[in-house]
Protein backbone atom coordinates (compact mmCIF):
# COMPACT_ATOMS: atom_id res chain seq x y z
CA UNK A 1 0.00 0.00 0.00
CA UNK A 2 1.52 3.12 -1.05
CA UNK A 3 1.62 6.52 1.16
CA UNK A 4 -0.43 8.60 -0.73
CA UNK A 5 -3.16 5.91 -0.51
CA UNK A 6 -2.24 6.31 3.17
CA UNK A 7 -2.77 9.62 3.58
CA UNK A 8 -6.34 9.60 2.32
CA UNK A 9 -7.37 6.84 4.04
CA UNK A 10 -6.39 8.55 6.95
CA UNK A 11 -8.49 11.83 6.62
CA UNK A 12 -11.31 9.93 5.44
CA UNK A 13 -11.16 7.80 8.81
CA UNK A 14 -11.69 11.41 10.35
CA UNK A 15 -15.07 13.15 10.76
CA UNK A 16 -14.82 15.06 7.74
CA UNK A 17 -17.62 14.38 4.99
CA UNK A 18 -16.40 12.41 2.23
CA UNK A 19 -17.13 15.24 0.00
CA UNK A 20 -15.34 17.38 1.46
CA UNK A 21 -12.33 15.10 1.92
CA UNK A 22 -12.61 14.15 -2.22
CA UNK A 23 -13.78 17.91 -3.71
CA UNK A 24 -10.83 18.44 -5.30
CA UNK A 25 -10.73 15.21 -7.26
CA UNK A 26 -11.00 14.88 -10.96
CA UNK A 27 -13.02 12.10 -12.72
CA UNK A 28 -11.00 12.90 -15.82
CA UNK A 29 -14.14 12.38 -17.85
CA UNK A 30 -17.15 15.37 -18.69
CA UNK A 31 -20.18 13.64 -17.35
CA UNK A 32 -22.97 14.55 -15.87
CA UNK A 33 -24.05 13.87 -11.93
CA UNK A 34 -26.47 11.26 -11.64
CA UNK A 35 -29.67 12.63 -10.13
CA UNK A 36 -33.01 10.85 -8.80
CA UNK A 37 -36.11 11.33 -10.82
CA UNK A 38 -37.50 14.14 -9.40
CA UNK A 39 -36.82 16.74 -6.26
CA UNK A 40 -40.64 17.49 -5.54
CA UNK A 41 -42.05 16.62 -1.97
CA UNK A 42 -44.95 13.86 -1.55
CA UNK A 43 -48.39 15.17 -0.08
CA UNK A 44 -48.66 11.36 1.55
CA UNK A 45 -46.58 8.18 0.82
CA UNK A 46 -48.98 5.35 -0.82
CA UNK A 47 -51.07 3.20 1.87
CA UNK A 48 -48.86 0.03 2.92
CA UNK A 49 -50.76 -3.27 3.33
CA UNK A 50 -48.51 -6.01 4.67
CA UNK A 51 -49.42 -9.75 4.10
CA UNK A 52 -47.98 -12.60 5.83
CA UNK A 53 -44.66 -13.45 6.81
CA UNK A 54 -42.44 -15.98 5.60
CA UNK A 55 -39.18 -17.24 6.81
CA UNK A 56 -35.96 -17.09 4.97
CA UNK A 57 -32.84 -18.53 6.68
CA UNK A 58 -33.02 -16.89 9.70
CA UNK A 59 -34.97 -13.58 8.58
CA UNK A 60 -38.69 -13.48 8.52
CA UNK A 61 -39.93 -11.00 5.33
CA UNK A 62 -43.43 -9.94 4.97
CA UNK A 63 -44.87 -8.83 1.08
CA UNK A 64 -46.04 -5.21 0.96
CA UNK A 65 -48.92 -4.01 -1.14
CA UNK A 66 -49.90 -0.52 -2.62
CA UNK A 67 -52.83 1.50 -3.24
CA UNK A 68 -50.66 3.60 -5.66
CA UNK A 69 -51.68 3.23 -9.25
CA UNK A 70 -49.71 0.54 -11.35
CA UNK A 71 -48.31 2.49 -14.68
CA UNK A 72 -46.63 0.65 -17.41
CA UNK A 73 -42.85 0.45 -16.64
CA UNK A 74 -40.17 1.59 -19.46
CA UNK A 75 -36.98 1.20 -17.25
CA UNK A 76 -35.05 -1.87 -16.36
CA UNK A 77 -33.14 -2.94 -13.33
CA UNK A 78 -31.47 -6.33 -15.40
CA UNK A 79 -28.59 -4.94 -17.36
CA UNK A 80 -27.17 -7.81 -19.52
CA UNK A 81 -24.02 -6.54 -19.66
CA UNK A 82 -24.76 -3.27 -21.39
CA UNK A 83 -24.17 -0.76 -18.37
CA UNK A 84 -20.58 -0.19 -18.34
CA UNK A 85 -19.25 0.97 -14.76
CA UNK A 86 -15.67 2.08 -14.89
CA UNK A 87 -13.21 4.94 -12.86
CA UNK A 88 -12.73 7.96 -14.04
CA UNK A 89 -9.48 8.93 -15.86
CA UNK A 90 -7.88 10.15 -12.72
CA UNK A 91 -9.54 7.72 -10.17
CA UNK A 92 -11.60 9.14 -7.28
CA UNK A 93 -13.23 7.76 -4.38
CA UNK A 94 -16.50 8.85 -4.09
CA UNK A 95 -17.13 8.67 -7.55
CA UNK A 96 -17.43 6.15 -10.58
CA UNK A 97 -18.76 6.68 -14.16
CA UNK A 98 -21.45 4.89 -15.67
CA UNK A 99 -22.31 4.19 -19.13
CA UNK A 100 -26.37 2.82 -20.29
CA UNK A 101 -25.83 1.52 -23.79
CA UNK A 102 -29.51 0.15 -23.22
CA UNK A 103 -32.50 1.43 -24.90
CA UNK A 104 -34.40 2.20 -21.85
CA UNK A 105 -33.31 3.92 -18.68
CA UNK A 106 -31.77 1.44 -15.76
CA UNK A 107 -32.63 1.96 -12.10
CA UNK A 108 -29.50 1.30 -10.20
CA UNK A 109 -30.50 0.79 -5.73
CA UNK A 110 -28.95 2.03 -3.17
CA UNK A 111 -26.07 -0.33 -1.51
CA UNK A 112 -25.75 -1.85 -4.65
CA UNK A 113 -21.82 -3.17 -4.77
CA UNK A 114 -19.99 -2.07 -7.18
CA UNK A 115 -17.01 -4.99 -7.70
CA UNK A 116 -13.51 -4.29 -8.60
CA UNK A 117 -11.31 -1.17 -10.08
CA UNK A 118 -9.31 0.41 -7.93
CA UNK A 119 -11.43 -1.14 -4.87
CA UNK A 120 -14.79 -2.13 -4.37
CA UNK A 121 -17.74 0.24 -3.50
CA UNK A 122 -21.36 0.70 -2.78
CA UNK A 123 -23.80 3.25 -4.64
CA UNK A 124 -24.87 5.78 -1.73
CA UNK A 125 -28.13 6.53 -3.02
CA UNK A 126 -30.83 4.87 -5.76
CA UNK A 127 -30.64 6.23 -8.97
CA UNK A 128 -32.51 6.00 -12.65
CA UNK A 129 -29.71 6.18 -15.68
CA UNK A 130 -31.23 6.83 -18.77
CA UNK A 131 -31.04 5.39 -22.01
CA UNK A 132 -27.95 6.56 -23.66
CA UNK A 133 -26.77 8.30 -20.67
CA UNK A 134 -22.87 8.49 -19.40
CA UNK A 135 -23.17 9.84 -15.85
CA UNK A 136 -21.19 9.66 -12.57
CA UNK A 137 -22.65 8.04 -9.78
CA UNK A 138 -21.76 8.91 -6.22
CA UNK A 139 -20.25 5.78 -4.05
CA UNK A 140 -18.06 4.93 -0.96
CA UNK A 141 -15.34 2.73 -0.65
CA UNK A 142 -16.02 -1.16 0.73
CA UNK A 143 -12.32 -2.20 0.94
CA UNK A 144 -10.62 0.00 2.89
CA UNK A 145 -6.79 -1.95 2.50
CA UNK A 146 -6.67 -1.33 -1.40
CA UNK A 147 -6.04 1.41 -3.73
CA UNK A 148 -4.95 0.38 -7.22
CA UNK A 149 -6.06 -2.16 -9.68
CA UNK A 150 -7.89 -2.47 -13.10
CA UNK A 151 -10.82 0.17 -14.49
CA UNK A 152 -13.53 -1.57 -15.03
CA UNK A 153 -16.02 -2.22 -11.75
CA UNK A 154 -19.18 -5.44 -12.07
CA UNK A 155 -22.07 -4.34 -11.41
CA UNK A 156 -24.02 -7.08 -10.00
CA UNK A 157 -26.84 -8.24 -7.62
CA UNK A 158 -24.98 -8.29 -4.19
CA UNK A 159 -25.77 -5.09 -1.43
CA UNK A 160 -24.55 -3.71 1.26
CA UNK A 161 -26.11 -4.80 4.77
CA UNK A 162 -28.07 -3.15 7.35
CA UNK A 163 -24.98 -1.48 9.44
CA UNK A 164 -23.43 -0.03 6.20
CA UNK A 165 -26.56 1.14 4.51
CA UNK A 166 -26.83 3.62 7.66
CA UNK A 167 -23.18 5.06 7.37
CA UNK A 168 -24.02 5.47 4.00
CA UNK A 169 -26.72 7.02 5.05
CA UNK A 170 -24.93 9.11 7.39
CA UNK A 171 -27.17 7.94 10.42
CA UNK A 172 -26.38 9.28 14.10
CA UNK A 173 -28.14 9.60 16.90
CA UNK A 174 -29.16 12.34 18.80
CA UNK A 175 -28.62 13.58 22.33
CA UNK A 176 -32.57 13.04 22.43
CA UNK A 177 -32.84 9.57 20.70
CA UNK A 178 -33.79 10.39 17.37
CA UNK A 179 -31.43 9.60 14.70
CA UNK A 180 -30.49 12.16 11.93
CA UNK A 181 -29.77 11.08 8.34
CA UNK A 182 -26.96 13.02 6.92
CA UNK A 183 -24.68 12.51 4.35
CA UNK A 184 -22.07 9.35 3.50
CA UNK A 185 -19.78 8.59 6.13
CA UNK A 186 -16.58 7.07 5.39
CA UNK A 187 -15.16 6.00 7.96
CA UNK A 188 -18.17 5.26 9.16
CA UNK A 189 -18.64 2.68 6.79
CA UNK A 190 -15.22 1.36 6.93
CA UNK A 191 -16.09 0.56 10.55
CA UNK A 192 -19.42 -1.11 9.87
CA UNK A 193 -17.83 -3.24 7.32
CA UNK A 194 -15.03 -3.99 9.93
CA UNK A 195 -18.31 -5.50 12.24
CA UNK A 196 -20.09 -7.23 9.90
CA UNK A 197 -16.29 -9.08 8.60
CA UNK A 198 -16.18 -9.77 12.68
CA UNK A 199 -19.54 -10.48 13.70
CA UNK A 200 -19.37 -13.08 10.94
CA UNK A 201 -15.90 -14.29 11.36
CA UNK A 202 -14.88 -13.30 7.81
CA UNK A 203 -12.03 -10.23 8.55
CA UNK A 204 -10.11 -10.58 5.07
CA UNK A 205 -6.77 -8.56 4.89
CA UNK A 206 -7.90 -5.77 2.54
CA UNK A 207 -11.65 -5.61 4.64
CA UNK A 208 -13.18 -6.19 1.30
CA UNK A 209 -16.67 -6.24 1.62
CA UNK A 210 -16.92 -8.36 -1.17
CA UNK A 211 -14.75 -11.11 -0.68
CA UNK A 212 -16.51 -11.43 2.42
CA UNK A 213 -19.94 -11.54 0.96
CA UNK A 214 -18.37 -14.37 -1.49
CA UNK A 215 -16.91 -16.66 1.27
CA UNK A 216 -20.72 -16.56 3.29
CA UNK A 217 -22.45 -17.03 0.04
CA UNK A 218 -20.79 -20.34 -0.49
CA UNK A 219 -21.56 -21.13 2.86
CA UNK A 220 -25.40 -19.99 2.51
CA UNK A 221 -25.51 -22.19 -0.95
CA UNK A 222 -25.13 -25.17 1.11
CA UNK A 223 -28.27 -24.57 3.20
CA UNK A 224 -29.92 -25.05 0.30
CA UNK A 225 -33.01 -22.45 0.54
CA UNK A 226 -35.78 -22.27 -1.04
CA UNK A 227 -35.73 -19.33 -3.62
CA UNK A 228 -37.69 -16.49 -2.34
CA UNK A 229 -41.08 -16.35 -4.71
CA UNK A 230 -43.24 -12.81 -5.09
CA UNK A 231 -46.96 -12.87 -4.02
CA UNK A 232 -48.77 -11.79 -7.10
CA UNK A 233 -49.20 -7.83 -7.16
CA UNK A 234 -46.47 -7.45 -4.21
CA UNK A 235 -44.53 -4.03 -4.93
CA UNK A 236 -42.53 -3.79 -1.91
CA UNK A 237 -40.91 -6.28 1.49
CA UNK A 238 -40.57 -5.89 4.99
CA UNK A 239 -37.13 -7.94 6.41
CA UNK A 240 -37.19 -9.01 10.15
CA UNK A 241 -34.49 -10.42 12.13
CA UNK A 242 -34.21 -11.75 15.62
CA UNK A 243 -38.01 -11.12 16.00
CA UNK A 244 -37.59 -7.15 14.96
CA UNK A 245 -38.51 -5.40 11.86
CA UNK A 246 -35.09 -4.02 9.97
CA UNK A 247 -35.81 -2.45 6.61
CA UNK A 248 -38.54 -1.90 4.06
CA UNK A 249 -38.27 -1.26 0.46
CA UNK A 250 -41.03 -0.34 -1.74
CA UNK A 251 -41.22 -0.04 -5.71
CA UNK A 252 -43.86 1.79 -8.18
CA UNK A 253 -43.79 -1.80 -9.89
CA UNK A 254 -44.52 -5.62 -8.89
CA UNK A 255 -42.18 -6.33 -11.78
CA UNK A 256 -38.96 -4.03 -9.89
CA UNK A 257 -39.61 -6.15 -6.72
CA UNK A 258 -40.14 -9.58 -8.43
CA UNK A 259 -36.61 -8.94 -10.21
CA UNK A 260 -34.90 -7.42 -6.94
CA UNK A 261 -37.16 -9.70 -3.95
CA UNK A 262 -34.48 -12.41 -3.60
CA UNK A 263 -31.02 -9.72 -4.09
CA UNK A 264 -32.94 -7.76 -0.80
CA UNK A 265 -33.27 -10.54 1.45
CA UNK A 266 -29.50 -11.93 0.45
CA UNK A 267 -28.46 -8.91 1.55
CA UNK A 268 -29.57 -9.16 4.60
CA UNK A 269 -29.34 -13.09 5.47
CA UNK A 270 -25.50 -13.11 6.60
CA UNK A 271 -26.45 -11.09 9.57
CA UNK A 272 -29.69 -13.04 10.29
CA UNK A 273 -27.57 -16.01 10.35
CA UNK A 274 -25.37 -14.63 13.34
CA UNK A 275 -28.89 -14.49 15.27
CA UNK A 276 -30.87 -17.08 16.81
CA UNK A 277 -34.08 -17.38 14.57
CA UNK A 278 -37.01 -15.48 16.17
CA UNK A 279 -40.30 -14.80 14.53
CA UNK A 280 -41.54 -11.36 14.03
CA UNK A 281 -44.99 -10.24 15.49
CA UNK A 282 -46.95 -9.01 12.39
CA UNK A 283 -48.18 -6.32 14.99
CA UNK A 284 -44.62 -5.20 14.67
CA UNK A 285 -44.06 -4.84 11.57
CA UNK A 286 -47.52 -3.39 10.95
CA UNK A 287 -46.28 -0.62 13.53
CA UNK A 288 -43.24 -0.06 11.61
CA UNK A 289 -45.04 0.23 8.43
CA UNK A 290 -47.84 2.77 9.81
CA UNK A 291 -45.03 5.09 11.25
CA UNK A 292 -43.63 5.57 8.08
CA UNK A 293 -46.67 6.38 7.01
CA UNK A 294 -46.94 8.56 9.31
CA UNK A 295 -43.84 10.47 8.89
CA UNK A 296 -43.94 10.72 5.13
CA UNK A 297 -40.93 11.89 3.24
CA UNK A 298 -40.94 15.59 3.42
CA UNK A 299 -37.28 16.46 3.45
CA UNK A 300 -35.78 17.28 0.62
CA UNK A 301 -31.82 16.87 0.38
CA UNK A 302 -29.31 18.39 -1.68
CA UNK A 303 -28.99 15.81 -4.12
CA UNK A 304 -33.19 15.70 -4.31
CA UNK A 305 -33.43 12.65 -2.53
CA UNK A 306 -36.47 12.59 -0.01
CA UNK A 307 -36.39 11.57 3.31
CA UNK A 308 -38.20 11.56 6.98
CA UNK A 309 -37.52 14.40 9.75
CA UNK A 310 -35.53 12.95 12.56
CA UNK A 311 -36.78 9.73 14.58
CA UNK A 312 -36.27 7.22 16.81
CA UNK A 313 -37.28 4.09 14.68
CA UNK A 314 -37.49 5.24 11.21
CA UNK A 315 -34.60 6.70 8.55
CA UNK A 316 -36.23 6.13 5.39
CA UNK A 317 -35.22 7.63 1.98
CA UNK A 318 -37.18 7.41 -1.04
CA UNK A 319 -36.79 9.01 -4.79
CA UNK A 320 -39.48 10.54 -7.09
CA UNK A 321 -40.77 10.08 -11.18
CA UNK A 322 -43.39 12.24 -12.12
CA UNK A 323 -44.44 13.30 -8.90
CA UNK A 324 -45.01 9.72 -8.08
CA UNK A 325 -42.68 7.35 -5.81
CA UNK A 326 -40.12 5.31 -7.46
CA UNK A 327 -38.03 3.54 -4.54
CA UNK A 328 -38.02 3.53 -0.91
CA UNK A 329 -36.39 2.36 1.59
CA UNK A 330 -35.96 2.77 5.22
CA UNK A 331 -33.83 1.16 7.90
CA UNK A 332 -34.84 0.49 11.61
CA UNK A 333 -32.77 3.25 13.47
CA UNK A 334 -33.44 1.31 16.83
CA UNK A 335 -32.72 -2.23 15.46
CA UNK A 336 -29.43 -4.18 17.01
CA UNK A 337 -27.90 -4.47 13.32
CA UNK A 338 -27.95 -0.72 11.92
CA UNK A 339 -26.53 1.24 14.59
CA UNK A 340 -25.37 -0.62 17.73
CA UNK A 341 -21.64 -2.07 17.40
């Protein structure tokens, strides 16, 4: 490892925003930022109905239904090797380029790893690429022990889990107990990633995210599981672990969460499997899913993402098309897994 990968390592470590720490770095390509759909605030989020829960490994996940109108979908989350993620010219951090040589725009989730180049990173926030479109998306780093490598980054199915989804999130709590959303933490995440290598007994030398994610997959694969199979009209999931709900995501689609259903819970089923299996109350999770509700998404952030004032249970985050909502997702601020070390 070479000093000047040392030297930014170390003042990303520090408690200055990763923006602030990478401003001065060059993509070496003219592209443009990727943005979410749309920056205008939702009156009310759709009504949430929740069906029954299922178990998966060690994680309980309840469907989620919508009373928001189903429109015909144009945009893809299956690539087939025709969205080209590489570095920029001059490699940088928080940020990689993407290419969509489809025909239709490509929704790209939050968490979603992004495997290889110079290291290994995570997308911070969910965003639609449209057809045609070179763009730079905004990511953190998920292997803190490597700087160097080849250009080109996979894009696959794999996420991030709970505890780094809410330093990528920028989650901390407050002197009064609700918990703030903010934006990426580095060595925030670094750390999380550093829990989930030790809380599964996977620390690899680099603390690649990845490689970890690879070793526990292989050992998942020989539980043999039944594949995860979406309830007809189902446009969203509620995951539960160790009897608690965790995290919700919702789509405008049932096709978007029939493609993504089984990549959610994977992401979460390494940590479930560190837990004693413990059923979730559907009174629980019903609660959960009324108080975001409740709260709505009325905060609009810099980068036009939406999300909930300050809480004690819910950080949610969700992105607009046409007025309407395209993804959420929100994380269970009080749960064991998202901020407790």
């Amino acid at each position: 490892m070479n000093q000047e990968f040392n030297n930014w390592a170390d003042s990303l470590r520090g408690q200055k925003p990763i923006a602030d720490v990478i401003a001065d770095a060059k993509t070496g390509r003219a592209v443009r930022t990727a943005k979410p759909a749309s920056t205008k605030v939702m009156k009310q989020l759709p009504t949430m109905h929740l069906g029954r829960g299922q178990r998966y490994g060690n994680l309980t996940w309840f469907p989620i239904f919508t009373d928001a109108p189903v429109k015909t979908r144009d945009y893809v989350t299956e690539t087939g090797g025709k969205v080209a993620v590489v570095e920029g010219d001059v490699p940088s951090v928080g940020t990689l380029n993407v290419k969509n040589e489809l025909g239709q725009p490509v929704l790209l989730l939050e968490g979603t790893l992004l495997e290889g180049g110079w290291q290994h990173r995570a997308l911070t926030r969910t965003v639609l690429v449209g057809a045609g479109v070179t763009t730079a998306l905004p990511v953190v780093c998920v292997e803190a022990g490597r700087w160097g490598g080849v250009a080109t980054q996979k894009l696959g199915g794999r996420r991030a889990p709970a505890g780094v989804r809410s330093a990528i999130r920028g989650m901390q709590k407050a002197s009064n107990g609700t918990v703030h959303q903010a934006m990426a933490d580095q060595g925030e995440v670094w750390n999380k990633v550093r829990e989930f290598g030790m809380r599964n007994n996977k620390v690899r030398p680099t603390e690649s995210l990845v490689e970890m994610r690879v070793e526990i997959e292989a050992e998942i694969a020989a539980l043999k599981l039944e594949k995860p199979e979406p309830i007809y009209g189902q446009r969203g999931v509620l995951v539960a672990i160790a009897g608690s709900p965790l995290a919700i995501e919702v789509f405008d689609h049932p096709d978007t969460l029939a493609e993504r259903l089984e990549s959610i819970l994977d992401a979460y089923l390494p940590e479930s499997l560190t837990k004693a299996y413990k059923v979730c109350r559907s009174q629980l999770a019903r609660d959960f899913v009324e108080r975001i509700e409740r709260l709505g998404l009325d905060q609009v952030q810099s980068d036009g993402c939406l999300r909930n004032k300050p809480d004690r249970f819910v950080a949610a985050e969700g992105v607009l098309r046409d007025g309407s909502l395209l993804h959420m997702s929100a994380l269970n601020a009080a749960h064991e897994l998202v901020l407790a070390a």
